[in-house]
N, C-alpha and C. Protein backbone atom coordinates (compact mmCIF):
# COMPACT_ATOMS: atom_id res chain seq x y z
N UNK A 1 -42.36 22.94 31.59
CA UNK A 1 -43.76 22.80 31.20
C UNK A 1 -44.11 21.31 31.08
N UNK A 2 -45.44 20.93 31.71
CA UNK A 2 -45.21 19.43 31.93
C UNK A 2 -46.27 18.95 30.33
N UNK A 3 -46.14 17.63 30.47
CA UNK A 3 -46.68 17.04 29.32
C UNK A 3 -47.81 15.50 29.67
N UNK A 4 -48.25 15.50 30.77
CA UNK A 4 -48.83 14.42 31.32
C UNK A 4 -49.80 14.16 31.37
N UNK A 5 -50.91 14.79 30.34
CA UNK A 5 -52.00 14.75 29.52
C UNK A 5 -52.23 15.54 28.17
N UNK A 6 -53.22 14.74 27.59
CA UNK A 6 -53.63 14.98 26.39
C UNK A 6 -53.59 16.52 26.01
N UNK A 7 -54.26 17.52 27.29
CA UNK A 7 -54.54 18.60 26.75
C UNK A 7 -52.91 19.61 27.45
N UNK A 8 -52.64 18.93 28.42
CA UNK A 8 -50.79 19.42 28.46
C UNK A 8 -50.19 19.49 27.34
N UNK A 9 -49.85 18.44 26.70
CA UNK A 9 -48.67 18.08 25.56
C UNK A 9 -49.69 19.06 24.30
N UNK A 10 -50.33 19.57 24.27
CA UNK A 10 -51.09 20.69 23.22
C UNK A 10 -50.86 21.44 23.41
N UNK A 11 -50.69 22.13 24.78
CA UNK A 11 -50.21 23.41 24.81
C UNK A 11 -49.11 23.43 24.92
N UNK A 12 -48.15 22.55 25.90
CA UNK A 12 -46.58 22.54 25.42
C UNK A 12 -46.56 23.18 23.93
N UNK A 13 -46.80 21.41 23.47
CA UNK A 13 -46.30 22.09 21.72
C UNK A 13 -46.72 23.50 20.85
N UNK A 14 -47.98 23.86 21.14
CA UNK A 14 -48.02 25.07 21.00
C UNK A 14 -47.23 26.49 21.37
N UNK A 15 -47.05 26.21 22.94
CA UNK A 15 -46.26 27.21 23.31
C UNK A 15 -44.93 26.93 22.91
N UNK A 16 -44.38 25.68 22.40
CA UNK A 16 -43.22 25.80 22.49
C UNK A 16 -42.82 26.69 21.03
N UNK A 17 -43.86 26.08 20.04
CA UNK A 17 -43.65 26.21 18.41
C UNK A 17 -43.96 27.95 18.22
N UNK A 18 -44.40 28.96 19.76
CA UNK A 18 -44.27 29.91 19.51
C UNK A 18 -43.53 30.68 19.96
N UNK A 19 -42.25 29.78 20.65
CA UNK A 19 -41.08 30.40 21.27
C UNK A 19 -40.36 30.23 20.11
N UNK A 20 -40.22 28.99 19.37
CA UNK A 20 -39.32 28.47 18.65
C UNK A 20 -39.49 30.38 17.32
N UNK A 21 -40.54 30.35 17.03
CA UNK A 21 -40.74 31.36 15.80
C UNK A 21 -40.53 32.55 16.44
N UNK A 22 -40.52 32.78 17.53
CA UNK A 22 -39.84 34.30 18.09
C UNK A 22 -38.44 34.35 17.85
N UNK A 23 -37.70 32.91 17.51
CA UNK A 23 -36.31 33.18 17.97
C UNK A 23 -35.81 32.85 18.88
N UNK A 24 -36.41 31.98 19.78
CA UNK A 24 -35.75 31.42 21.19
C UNK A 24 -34.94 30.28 21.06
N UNK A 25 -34.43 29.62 22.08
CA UNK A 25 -33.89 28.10 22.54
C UNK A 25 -34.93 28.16 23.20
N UNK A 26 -35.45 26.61 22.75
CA UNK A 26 -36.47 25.82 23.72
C UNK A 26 -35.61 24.28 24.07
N UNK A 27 -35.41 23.87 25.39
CA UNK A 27 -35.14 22.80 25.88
C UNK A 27 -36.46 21.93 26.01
N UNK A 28 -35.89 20.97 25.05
CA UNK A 28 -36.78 20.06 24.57
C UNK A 28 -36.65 18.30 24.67
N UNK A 29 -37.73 17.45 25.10
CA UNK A 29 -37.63 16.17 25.18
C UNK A 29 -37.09 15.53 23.89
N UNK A 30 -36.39 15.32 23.61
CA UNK A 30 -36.65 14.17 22.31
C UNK A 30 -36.44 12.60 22.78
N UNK A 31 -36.66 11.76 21.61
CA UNK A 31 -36.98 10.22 21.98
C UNK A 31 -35.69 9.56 22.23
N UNK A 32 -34.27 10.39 22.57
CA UNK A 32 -32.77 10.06 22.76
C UNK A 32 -32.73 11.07 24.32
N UNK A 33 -32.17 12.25 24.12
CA UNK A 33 -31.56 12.77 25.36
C UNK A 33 -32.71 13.52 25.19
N UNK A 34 -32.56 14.62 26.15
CA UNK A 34 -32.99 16.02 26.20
C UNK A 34 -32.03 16.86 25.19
N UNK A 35 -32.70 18.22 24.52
CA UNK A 35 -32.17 18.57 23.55
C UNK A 35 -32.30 20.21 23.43
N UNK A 36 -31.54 21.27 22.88
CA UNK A 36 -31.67 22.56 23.14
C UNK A 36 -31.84 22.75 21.44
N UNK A 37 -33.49 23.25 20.99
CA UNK A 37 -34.19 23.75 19.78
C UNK A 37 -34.44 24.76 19.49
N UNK A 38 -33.57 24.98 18.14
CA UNK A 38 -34.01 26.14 17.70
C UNK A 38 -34.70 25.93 15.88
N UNK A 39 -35.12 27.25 15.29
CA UNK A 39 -36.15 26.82 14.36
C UNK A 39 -34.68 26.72 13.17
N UNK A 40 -34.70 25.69 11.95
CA UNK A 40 -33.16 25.43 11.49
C UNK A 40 -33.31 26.54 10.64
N UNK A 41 -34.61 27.42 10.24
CA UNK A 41 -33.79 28.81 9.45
C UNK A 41 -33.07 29.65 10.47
N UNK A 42 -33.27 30.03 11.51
CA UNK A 42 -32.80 31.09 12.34
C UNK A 42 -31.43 31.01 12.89
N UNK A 43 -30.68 31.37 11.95
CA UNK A 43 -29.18 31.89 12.15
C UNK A 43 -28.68 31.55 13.24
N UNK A 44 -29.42 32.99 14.10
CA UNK A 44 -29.13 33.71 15.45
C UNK A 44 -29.52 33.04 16.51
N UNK A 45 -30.81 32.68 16.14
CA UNK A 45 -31.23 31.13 17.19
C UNK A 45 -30.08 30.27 17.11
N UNK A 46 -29.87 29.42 16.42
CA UNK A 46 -28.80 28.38 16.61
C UNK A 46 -27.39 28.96 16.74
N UNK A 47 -27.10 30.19 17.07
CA UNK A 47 -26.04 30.73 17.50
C UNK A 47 -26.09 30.56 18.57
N UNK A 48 -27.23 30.95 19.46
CA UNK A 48 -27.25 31.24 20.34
C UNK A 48 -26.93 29.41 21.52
N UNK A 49 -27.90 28.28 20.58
CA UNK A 49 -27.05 27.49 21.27
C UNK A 49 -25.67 26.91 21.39
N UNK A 50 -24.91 27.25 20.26
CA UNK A 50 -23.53 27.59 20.51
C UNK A 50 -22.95 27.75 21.32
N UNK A 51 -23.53 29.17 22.11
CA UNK A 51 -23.20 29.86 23.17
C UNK A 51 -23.45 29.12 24.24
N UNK A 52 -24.82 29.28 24.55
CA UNK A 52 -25.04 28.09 25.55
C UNK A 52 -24.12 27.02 25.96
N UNK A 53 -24.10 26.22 24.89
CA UNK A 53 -23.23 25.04 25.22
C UNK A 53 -21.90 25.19 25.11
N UNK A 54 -21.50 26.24 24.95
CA UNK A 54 -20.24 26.62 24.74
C UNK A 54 -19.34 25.81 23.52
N UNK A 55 -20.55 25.39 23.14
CA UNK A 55 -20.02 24.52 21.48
C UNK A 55 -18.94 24.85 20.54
N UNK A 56 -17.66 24.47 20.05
CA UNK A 56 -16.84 25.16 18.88
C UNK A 56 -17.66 25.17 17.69
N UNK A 57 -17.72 26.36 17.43
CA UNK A 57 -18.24 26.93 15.91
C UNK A 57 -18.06 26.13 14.64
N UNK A 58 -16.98 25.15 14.55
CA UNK A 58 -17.27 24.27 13.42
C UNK A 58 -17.62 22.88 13.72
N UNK A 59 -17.81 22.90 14.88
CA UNK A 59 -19.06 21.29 15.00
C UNK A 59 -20.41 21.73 14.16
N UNK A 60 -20.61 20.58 13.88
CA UNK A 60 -22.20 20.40 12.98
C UNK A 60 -23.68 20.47 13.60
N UNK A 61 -24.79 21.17 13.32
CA UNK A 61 -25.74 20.26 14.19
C UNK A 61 -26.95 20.08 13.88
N UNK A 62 -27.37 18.69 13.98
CA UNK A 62 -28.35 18.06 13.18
C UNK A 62 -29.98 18.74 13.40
N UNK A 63 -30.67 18.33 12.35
CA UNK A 63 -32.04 18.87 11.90
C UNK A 63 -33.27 17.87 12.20
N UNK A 64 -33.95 18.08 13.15
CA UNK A 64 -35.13 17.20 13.53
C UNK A 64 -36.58 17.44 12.87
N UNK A 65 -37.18 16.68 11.95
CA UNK A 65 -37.91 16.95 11.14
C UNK A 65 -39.27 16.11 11.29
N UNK A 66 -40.29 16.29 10.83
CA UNK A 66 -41.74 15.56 11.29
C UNK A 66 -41.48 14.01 10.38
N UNK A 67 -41.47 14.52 9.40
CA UNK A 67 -41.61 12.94 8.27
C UNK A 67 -40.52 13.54 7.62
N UNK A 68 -40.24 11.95 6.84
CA UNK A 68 -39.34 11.71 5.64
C UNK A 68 -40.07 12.78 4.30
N UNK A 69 -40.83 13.47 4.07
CA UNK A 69 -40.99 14.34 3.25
C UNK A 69 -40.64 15.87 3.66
N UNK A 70 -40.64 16.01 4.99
CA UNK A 70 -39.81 17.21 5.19
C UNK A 70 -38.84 17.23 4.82
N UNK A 71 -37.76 15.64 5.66
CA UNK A 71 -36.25 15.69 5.26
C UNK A 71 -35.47 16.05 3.91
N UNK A 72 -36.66 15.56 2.44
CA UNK A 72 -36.58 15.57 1.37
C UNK A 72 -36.56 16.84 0.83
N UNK A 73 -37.04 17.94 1.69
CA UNK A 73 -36.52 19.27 1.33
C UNK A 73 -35.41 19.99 1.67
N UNK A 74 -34.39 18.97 2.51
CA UNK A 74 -33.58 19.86 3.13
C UNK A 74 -32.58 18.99 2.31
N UNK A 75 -32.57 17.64 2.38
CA UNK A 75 -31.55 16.64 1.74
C UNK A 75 -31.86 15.87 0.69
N UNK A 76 -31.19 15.29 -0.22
CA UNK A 76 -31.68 14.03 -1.38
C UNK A 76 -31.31 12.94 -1.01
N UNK A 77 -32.46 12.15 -0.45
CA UNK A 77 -32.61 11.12 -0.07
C UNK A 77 -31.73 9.82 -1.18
N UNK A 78 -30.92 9.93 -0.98
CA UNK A 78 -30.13 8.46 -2.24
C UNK A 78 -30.93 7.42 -1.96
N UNK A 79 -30.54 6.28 -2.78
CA UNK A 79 -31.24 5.11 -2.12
C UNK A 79 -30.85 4.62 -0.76
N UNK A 80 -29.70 4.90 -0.52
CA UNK A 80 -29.04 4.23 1.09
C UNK A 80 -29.84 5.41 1.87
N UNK A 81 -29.91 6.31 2.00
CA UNK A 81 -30.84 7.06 2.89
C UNK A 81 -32.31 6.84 2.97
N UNK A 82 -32.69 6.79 2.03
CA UNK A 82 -34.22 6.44 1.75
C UNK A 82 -34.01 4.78 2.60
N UNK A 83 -32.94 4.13 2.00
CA UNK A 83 -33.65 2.62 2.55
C UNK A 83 -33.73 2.61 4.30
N UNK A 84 -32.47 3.14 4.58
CA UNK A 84 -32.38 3.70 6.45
C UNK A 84 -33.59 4.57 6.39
N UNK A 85 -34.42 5.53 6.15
CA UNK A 85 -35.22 6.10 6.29
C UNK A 85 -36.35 5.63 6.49
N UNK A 86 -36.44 4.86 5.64
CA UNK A 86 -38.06 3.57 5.69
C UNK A 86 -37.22 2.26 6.69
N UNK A 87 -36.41 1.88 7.16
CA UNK A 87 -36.31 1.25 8.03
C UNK A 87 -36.33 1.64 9.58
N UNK A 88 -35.96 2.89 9.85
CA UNK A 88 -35.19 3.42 11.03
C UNK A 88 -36.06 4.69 11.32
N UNK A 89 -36.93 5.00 10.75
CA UNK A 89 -37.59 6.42 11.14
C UNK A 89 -39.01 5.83 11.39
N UNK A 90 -39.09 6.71 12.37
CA UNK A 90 -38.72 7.22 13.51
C UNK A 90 -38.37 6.40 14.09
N UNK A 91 -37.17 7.11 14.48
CA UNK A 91 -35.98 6.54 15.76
C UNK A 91 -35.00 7.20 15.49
N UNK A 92 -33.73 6.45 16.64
CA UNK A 92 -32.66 7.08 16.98
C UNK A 92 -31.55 7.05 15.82
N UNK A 93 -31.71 7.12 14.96
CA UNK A 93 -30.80 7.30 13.60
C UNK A 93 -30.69 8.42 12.68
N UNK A 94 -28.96 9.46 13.05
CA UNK A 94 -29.38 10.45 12.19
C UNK A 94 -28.93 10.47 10.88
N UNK A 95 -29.41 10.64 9.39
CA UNK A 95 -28.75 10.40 8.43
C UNK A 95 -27.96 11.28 7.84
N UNK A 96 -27.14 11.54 7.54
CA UNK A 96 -26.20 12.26 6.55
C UNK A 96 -26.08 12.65 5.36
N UNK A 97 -26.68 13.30 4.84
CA UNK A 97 -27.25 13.39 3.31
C UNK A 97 -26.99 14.15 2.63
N UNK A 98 -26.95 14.34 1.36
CA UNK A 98 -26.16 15.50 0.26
C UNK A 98 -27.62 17.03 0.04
N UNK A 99 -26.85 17.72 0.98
CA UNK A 99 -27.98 18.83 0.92
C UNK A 99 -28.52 19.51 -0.46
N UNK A 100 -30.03 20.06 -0.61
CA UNK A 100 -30.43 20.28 -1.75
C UNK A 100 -30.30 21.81 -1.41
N UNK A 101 -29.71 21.83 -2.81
CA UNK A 101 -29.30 23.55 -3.32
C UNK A 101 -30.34 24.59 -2.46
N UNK A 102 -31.85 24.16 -2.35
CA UNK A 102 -32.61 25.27 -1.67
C UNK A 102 -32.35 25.50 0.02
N UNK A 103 -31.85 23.99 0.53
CA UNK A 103 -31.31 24.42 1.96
C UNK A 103 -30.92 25.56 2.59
N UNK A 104 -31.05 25.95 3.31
CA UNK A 104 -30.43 26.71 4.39
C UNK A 104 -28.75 26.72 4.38
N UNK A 105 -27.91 27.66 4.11
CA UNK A 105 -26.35 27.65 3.69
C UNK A 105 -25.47 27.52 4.87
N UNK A 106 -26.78 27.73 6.36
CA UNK A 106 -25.43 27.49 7.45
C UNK A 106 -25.82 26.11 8.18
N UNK A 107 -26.82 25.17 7.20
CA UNK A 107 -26.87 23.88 7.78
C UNK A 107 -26.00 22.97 7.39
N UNK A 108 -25.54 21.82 8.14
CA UNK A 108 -24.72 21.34 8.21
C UNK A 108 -23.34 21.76 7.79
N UNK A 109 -22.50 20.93 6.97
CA UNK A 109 -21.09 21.12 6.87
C UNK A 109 -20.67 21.03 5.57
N UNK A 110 -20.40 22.18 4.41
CA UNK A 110 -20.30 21.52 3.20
C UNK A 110 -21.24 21.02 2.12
N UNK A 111 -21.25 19.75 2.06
CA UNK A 111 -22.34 19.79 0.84
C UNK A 111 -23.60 18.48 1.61
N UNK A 112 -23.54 18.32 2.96
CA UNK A 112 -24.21 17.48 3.64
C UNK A 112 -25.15 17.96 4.63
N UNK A 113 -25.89 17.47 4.98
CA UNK A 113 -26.61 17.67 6.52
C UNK A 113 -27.42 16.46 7.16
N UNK A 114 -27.34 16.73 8.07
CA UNK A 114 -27.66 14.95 9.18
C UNK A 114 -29.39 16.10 9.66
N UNK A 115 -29.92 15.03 9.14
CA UNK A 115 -31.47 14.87 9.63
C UNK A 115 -31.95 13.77 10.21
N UNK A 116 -32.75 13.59 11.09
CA UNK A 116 -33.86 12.69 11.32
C UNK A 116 -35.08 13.02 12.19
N UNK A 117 -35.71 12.18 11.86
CA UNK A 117 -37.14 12.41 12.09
C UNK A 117 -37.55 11.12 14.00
N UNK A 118 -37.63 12.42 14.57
CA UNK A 118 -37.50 11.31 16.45
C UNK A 118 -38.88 10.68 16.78
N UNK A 119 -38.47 9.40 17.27
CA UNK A 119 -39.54 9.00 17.67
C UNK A 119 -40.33 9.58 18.85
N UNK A 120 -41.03 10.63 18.89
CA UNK A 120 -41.49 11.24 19.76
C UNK A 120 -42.64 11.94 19.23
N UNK A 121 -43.91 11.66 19.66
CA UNK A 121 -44.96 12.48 19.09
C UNK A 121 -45.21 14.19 19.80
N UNK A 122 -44.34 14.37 20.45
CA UNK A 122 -44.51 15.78 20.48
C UNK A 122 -43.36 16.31 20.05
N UNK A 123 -42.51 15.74 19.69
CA UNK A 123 -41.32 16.70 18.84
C UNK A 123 -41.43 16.36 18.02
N UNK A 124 -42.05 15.29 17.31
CA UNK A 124 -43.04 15.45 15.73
C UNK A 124 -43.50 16.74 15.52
N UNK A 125 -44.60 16.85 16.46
CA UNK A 125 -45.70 18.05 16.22
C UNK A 125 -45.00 19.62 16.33
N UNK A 126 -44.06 19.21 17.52
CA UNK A 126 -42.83 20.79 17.25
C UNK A 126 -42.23 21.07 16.18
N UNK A 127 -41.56 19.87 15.59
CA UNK A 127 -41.46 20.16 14.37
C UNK A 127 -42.21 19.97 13.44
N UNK A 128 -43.25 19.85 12.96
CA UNK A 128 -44.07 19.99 12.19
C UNK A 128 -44.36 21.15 11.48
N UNK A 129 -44.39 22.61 12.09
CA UNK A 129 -44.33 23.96 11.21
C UNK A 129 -43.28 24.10 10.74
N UNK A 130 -42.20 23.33 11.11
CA UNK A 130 -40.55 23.68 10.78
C UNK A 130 -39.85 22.98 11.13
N UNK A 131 -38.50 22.87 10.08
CA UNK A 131 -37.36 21.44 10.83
C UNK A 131 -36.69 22.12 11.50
N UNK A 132 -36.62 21.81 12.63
CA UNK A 132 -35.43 22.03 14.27
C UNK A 132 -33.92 21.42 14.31
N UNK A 133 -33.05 23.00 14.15
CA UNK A 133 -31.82 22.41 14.99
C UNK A 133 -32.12 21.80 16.26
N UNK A 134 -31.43 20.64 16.03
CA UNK A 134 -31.27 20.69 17.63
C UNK A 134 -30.28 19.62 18.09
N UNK A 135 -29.70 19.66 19.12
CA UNK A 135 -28.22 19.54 19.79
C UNK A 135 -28.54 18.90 21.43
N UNK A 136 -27.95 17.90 21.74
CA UNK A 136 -27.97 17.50 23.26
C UNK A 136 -28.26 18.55 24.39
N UNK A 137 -28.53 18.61 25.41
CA UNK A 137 -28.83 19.98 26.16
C UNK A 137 -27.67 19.76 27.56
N UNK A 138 -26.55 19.90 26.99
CA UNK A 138 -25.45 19.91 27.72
C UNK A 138 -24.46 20.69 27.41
N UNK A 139 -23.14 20.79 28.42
CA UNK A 139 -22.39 21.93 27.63
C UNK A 139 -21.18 21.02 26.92
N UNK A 140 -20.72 21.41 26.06
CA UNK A 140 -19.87 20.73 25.08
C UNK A 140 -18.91 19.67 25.76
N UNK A 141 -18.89 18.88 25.64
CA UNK A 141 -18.03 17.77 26.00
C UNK A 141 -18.46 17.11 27.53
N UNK A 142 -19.70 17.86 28.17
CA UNK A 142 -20.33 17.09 29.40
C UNK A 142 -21.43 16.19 29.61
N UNK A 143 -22.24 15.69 30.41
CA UNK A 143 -23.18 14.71 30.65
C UNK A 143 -24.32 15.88 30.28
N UNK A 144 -25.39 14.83 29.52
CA UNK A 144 -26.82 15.44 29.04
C UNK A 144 -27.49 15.32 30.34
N UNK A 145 -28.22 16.60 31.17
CA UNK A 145 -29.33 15.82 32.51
C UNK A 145 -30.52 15.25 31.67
N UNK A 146 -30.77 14.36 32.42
CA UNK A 146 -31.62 13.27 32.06
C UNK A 146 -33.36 13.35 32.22
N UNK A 147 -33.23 14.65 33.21
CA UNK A 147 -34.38 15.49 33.14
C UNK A 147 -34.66 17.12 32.74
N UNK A 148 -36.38 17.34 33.08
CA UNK A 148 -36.29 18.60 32.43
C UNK A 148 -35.25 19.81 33.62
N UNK A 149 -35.93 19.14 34.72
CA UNK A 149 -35.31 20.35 35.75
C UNK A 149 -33.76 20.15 35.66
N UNK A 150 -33.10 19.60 35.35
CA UNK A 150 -31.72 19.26 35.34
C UNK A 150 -31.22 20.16 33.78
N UNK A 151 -31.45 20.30 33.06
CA UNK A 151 -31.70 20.89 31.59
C UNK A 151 -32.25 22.66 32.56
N UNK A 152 -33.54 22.90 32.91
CA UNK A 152 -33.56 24.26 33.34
C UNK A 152 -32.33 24.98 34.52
N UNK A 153 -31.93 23.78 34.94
CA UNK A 153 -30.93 24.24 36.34
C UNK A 153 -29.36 24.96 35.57
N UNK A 154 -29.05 23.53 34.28
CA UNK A 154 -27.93 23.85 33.60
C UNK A 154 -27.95 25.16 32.71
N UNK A 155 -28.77 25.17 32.06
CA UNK A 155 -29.31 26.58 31.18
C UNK A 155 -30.50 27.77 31.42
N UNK A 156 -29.87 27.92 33.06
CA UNK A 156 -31.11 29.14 33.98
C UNK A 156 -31.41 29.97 32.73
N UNK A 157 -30.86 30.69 31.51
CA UNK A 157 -31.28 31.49 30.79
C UNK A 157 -32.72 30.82 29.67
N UNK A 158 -32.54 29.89 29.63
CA UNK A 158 -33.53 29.07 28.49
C UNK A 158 -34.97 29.57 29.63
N UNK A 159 -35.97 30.36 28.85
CA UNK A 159 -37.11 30.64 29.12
C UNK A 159 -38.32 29.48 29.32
N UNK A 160 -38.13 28.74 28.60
CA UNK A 160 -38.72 27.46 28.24
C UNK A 160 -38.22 26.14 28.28
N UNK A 161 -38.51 24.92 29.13
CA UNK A 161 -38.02 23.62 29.08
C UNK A 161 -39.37 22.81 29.12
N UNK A 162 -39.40 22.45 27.79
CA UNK A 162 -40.87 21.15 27.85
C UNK A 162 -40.46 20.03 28.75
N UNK A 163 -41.11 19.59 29.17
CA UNK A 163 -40.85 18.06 30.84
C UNK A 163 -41.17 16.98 30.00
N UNK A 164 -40.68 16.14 29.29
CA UNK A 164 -41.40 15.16 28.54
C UNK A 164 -41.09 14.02 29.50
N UNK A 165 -40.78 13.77 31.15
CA UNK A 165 -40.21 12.79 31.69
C UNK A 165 -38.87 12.86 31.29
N UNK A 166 -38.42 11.57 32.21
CA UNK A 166 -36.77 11.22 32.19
C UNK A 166 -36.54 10.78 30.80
N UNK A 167 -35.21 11.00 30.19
CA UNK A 167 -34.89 10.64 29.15
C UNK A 167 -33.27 10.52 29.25
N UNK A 168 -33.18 9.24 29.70
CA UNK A 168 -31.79 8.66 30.21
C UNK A 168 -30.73 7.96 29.38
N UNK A 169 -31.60 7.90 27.61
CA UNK A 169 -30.82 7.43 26.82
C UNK A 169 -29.62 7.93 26.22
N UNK A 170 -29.34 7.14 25.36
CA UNK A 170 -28.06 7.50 24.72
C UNK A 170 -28.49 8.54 22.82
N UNK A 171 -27.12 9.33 22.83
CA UNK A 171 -27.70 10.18 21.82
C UNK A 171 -27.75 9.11 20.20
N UNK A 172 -28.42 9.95 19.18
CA UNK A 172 -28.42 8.93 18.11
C UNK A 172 -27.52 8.66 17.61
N UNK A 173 -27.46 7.17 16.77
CA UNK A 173 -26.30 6.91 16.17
C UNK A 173 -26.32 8.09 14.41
N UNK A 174 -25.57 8.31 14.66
CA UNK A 174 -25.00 9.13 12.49
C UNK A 174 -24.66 8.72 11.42
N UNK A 175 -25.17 8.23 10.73
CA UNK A 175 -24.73 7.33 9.68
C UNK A 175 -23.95 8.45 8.51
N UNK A 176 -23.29 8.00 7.66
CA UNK A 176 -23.11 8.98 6.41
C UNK A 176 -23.78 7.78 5.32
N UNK A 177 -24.35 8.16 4.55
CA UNK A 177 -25.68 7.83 3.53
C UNK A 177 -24.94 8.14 2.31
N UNK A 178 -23.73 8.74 2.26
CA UNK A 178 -23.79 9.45 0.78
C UNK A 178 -22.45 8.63 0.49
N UNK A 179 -22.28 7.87 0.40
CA UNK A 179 -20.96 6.64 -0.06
C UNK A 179 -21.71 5.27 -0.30
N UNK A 180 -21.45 4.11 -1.27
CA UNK A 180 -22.05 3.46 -1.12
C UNK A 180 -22.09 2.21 -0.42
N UNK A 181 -21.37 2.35 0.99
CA UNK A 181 -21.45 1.63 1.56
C UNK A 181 -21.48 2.93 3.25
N UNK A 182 -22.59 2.65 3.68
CA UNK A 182 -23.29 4.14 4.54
C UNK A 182 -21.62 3.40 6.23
N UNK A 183 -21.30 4.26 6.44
CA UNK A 183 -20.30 4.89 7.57
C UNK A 183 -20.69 5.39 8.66
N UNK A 184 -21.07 4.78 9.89
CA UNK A 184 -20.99 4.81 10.84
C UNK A 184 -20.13 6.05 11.81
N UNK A 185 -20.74 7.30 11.60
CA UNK A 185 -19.59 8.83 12.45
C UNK A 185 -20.36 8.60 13.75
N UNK A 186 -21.04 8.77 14.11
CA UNK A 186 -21.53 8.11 15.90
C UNK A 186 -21.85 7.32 15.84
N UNK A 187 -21.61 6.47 17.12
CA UNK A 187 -21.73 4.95 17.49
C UNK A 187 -23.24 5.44 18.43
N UNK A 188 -24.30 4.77 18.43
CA UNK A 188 -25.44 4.58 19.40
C UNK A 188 -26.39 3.51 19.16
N UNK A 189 -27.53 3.64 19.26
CA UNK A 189 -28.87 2.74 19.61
C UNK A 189 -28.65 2.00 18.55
N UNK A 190 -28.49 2.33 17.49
CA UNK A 190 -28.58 1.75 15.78
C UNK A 190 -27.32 1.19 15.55
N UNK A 191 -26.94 -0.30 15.38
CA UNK A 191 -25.96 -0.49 15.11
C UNK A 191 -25.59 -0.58 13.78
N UNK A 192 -24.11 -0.50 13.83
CA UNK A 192 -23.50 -0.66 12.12
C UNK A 192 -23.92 -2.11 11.72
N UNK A 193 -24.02 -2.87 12.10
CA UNK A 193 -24.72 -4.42 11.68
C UNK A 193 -25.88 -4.04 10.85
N UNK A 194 -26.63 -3.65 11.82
CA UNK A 194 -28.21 -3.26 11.27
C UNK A 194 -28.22 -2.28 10.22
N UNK A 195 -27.60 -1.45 10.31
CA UNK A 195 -27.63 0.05 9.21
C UNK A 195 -26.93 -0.68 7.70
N UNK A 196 -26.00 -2.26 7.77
CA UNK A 196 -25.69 -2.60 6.70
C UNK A 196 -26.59 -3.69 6.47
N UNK A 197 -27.36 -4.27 6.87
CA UNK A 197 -28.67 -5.07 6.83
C UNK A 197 -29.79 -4.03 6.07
N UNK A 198 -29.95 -3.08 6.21
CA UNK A 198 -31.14 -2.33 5.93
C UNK A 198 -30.61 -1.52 4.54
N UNK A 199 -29.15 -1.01 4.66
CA UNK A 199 -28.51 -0.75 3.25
C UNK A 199 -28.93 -1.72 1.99
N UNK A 200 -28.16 -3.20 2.55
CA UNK A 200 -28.69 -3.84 1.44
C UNK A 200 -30.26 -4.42 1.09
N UNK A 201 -30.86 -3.78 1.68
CA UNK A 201 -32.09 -4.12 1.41
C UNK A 201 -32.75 -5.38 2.36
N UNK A 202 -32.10 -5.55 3.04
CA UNK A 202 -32.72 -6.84 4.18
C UNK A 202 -33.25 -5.78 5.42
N UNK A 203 -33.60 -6.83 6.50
CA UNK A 203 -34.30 -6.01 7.79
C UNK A 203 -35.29 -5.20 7.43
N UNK A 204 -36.19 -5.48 6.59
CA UNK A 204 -37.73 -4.34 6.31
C UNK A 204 -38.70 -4.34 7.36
N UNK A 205 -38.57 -5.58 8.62
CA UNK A 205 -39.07 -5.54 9.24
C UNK A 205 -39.91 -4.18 10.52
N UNK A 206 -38.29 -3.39 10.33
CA UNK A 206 -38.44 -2.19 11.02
C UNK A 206 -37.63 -2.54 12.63
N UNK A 207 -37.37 -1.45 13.13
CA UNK A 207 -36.07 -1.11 13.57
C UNK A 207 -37.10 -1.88 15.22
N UNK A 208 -36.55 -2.53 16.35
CA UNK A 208 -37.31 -2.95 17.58
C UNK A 208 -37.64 -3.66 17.60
């Protein structure tokens, strides 16, 4: 589904945000790779990209959310998250955060979950009724395609692939937020330099 005007990218997101609430995988642009979304209450949805990607069952997978006040319902923002949060959002940085008791029990791993909020104004607006699993749109341990038709070719079953253009980047970097000195678990766009610049309170400038 393409996105190459104003009144395109409306109905994308519409149609997509009413696949997402049926219960589907929607292959989706985000502002890193291409990405396979499901809605983060639905169990069976995010089982299902499991399957897909042929993912092992105890990998983690992160939650894409509109704003830093969504995230705040799923995680408690410490101060090292909050300060990466107001530095780095939106963008390619996912944070790691000590999940709040009302969360969802099969998000993340334990007593954490990695959120962020993408720089992308239509996977803003997708997620906007709801925070989105969502996971690279590749199969476990292979290359992300860099387009939509490359994403529909790999996953013929996905009913839905939004076209947001090529998206040739690299996936986000992961910080862990909940130590007080934040840990670097994926290496990407965001470096550990910067993520300890913005920890201690320097770099307010904003992330670019």
């Amino acid at each position: 589904m393409p996105t190459d005007s104003a009144a395109a990218r409306s109905h994308a997101v519409s149609t997509a945000t009413a696949a997402l609430r049926r219960g589907e995988v929607v292959g989706v642009p985000t502002d890193t790779v291409y990405g396979l979304a499901a809605e983060a209450v639905n169990v069976d949805a995010i089982q299902q990209i499991f399957e897909l990607k042929e993912r092992p069952s105890e990998r983690t997978i992160a939650v894409l959310v509109a704003d830093v006040a969504a995230a705040a319902t799923l995680v408690e923002l410490t101060p090292n998250a909050r300060r990466l949060a107001e530095r780095f959002w939106p963008g390619p940085l996912t944070i790691v955060a000590p999940r709040r008791p009302e969360a969802p029990e099969h998000l993340g791993t334990g007593a954490t979950i990695g959120v962020r909020v993408p720089d992308d104004e239509i996977m803003r607006a997708i997620a906007g009724p709801a925070p989105l699993a969502v996971t690279s749109a590749n199969l476990h341990g292979g290359p992300t395609p860099s387009t939509a038709q490359g994403v529909a070719e790999l996953f013929p079953a996905l009913r839905l692939v939004i076209d947001g253009g090529p998206r040739p980047g690299a996936s986000s970097t992961v910080v862990d937020a909940t130590a007080p000195v934040p840990a670097v678990l994926r290496e990407g766009p965001v470096s550990l330099d910067e993520i300890l610049a913005a920890a201690s309170g320097a770099g307010a400038l904003g992330h670019g």
